[in-house]
Every structure is written in structure tokens, then in C-alpha cells.
N, C-alpha and C. Protein backbone atom coordinates (compact mmCIF):
# COMPACT_ATOMS: atom_id res chain seq x y z
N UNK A 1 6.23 -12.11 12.65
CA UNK A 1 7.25 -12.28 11.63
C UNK A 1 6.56 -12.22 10.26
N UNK A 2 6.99 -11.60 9.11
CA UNK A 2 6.11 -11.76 7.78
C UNK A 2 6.53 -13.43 7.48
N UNK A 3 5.24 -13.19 6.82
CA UNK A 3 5.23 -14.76 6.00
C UNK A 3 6.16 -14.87 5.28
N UNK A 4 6.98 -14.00 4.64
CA UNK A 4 8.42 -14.39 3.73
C UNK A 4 9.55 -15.48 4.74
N UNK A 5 9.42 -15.24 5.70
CA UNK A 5 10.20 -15.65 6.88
C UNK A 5 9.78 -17.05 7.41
N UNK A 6 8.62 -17.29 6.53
CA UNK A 6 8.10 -18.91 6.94
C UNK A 6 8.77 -20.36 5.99
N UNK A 7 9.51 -21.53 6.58
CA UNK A 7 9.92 -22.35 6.11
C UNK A 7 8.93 -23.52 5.24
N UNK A 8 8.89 -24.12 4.38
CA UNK A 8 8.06 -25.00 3.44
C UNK A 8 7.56 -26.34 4.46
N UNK A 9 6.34 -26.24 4.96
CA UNK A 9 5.56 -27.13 5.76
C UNK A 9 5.43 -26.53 6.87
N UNK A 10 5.41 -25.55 7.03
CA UNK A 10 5.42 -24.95 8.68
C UNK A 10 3.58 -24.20 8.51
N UNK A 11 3.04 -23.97 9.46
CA UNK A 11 2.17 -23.61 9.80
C UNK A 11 1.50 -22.17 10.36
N UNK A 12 1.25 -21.38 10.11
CA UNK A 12 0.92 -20.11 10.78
C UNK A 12 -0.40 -19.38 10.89
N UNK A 13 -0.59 -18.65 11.36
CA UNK A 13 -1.92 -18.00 11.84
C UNK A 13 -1.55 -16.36 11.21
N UNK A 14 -2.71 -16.24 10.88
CA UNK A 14 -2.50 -14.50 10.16
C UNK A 14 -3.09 -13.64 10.92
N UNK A 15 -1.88 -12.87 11.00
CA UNK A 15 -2.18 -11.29 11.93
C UNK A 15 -2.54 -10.01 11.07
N UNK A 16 -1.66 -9.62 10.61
CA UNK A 16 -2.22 -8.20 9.94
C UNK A 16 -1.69 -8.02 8.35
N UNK A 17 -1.93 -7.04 7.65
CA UNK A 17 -1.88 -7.15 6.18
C UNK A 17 -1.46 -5.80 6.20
N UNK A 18 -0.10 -5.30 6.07
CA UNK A 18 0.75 -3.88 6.14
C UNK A 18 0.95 -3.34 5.05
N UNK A 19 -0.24 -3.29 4.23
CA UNK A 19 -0.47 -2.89 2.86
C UNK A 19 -1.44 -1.64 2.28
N UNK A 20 -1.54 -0.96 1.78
CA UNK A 20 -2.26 -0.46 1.35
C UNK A 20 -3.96 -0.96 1.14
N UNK A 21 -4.90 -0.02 1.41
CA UNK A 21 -6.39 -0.48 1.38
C UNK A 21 -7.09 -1.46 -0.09
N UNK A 22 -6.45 -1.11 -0.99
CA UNK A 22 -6.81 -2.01 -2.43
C UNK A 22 -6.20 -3.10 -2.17
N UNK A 23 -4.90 -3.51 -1.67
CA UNK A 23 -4.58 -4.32 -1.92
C UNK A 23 -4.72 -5.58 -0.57
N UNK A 24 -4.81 -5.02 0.30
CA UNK A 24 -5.59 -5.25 1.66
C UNK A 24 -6.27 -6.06 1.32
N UNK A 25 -7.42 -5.48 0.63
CA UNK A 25 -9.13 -6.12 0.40
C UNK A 25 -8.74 -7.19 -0.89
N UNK A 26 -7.95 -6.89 -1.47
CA UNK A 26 -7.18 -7.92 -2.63
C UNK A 26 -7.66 -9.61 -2.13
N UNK A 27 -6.38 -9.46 -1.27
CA UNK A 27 -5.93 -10.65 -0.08
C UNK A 27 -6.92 -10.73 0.47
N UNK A 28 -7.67 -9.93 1.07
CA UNK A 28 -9.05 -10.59 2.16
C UNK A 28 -10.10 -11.21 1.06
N UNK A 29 -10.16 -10.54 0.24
CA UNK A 29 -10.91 -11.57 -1.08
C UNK A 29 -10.80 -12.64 -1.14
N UNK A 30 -9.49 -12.96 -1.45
CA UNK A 30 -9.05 -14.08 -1.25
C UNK A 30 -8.92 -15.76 -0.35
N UNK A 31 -9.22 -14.83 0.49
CA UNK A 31 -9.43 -15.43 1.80
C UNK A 31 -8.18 -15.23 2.97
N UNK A 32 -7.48 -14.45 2.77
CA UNK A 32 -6.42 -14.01 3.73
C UNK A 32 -7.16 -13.04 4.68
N UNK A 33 -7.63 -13.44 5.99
CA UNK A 33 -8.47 -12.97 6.61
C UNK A 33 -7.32 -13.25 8.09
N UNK A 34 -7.78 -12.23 9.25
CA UNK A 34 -7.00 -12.26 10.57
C UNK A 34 -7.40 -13.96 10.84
N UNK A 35 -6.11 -14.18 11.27
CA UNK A 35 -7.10 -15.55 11.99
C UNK A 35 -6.62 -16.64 11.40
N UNK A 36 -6.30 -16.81 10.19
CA UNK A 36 -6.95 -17.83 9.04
C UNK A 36 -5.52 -18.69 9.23
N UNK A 37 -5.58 -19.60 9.18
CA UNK A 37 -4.36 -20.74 9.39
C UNK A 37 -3.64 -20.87 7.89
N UNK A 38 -2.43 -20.59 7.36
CA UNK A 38 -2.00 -20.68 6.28
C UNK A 38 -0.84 -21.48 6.30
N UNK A 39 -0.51 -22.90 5.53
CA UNK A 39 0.37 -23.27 5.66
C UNK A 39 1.27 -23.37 4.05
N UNK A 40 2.96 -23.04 4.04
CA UNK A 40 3.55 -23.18 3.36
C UNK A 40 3.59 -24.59 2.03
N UNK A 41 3.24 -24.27 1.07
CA UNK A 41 3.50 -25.84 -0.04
C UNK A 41 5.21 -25.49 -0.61
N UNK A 42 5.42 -24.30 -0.52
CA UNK A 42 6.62 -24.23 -1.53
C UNK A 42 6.91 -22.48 -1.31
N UNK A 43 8.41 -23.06 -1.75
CA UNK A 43 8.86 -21.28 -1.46
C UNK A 43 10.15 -21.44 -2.70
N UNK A 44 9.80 -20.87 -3.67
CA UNK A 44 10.77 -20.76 -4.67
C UNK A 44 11.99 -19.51 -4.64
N UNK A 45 12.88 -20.39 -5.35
CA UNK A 45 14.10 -19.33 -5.40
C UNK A 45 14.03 -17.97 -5.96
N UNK A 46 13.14 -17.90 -6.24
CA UNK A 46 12.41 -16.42 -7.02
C UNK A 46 11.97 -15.80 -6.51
N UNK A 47 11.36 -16.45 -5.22
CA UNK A 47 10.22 -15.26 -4.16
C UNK A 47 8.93 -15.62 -4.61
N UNK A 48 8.52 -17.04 -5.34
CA UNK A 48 6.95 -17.05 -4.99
C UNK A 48 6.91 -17.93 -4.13
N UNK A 49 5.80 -17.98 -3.35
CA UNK A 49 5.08 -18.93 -2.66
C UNK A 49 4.13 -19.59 -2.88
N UNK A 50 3.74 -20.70 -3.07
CA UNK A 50 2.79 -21.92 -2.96
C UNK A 50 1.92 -22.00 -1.57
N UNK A 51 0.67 -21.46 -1.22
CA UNK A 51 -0.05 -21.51 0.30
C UNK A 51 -0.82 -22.43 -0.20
N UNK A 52 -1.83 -22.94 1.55
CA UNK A 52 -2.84 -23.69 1.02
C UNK A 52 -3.25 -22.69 2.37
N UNK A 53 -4.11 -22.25 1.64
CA UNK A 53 -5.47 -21.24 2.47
C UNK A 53 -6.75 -21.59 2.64
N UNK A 54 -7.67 -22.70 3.19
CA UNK A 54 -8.92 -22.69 3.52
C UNK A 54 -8.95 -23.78 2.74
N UNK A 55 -8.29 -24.91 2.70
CA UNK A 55 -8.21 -25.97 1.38
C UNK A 55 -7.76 -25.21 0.22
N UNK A 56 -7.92 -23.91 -0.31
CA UNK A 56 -7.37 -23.86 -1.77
C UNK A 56 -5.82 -23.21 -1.81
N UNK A 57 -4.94 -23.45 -3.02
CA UNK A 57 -3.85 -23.30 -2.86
C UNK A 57 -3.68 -21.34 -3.48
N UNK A 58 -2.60 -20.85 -3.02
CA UNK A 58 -2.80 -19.45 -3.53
C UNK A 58 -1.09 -19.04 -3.70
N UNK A 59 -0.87 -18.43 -5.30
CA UNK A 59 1.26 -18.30 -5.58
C UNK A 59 0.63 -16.91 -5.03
N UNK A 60 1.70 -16.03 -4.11
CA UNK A 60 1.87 -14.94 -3.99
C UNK A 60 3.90 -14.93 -3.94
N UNK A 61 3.62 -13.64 -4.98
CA UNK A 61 5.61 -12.76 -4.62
C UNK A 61 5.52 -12.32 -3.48
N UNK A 62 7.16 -12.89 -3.63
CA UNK A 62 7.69 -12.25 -2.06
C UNK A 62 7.74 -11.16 -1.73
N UNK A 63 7.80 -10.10 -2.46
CA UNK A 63 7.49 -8.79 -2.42
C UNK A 63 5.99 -8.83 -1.60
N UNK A 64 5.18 -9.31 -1.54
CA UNK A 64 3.69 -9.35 -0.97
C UNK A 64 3.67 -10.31 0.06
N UNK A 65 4.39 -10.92 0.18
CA UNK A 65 4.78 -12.25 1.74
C UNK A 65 5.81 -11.13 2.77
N UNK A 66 6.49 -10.30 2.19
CA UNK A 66 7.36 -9.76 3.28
C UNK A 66 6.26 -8.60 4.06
N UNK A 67 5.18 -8.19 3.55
CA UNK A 67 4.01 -7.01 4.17
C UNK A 67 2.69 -8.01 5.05
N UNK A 68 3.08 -9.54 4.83
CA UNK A 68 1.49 -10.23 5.65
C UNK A 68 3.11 -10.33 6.71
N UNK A 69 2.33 -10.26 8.03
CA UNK A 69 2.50 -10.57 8.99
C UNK A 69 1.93 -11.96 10.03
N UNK A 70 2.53 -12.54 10.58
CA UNK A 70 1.83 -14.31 10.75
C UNK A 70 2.83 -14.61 12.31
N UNK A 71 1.99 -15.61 12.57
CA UNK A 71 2.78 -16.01 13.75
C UNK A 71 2.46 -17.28 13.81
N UNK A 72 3.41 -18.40 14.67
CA UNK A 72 3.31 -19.85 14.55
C UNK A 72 1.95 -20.25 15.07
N UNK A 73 1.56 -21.67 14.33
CA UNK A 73 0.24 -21.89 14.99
C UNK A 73 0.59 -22.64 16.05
């Protein structure tokens, strides 16, 4: 399911990044890596998101949450 589709406190595991190669490596910079446990802080009426990724927190648009793909942990 993309991460746009994830509720505020829920938990997930990251599968794939259905994006283009720049922006791919963007996110894996980041630390959005296969694998990586990401859980929801906030999901605004606007389409950003609030994560906490590896202890640090990260806003991504929903436009960029509807292309990560995730599944429950």
C-alpha cells in the first residue's frame, strides 16, 4: 500500500520507491532505505507528513507518500 494510505501512529516497513532514479537516491539519502521501519507523527490536511525514520523526524508531500510503497510492521 503507499505510505499516503498510512493512518497517524501506525507503523510500517518500506518496500520500494516508484520514482524516478534522482529522486530515488533523494529518499535513500535520507534514510528511506528497503527495510527501514517508518512510523507516522502526523498527516496534515494538505498532504504533508510528519515520519520518524531511524530516530529523526522527516515532512514529505503527499504527492511523494503516494510513490513509497510500505507494508504493516
Amino acid at each position: 500500500m503507499p505510505l499516503s494510505m498510512v493512518r497517524v501512529g501506525e507503523e510500517v516497513v518500506l518496500k520500494t520507491i516508484n520514482w524516478g532514479p534522482k529522486m530515488k537516491k533523494r529518499l535513500q539519502d535520507m534514510g528511506l532505505t528497503p527495510g527501514v521501519k517508518i512510523k507516522v507523527i502526523s498527516n496534515d490536511t494538505n498532504g504533508a507528513f510528519i515520519l520518524n525514520v531511524r530516530d529523526s523526524r522527516l515532512v514529505l508531500g503527499g504527492a511523494v507518500t503516494q510513490q513509497i510503497l510500505v507494508e504493516l510492521a
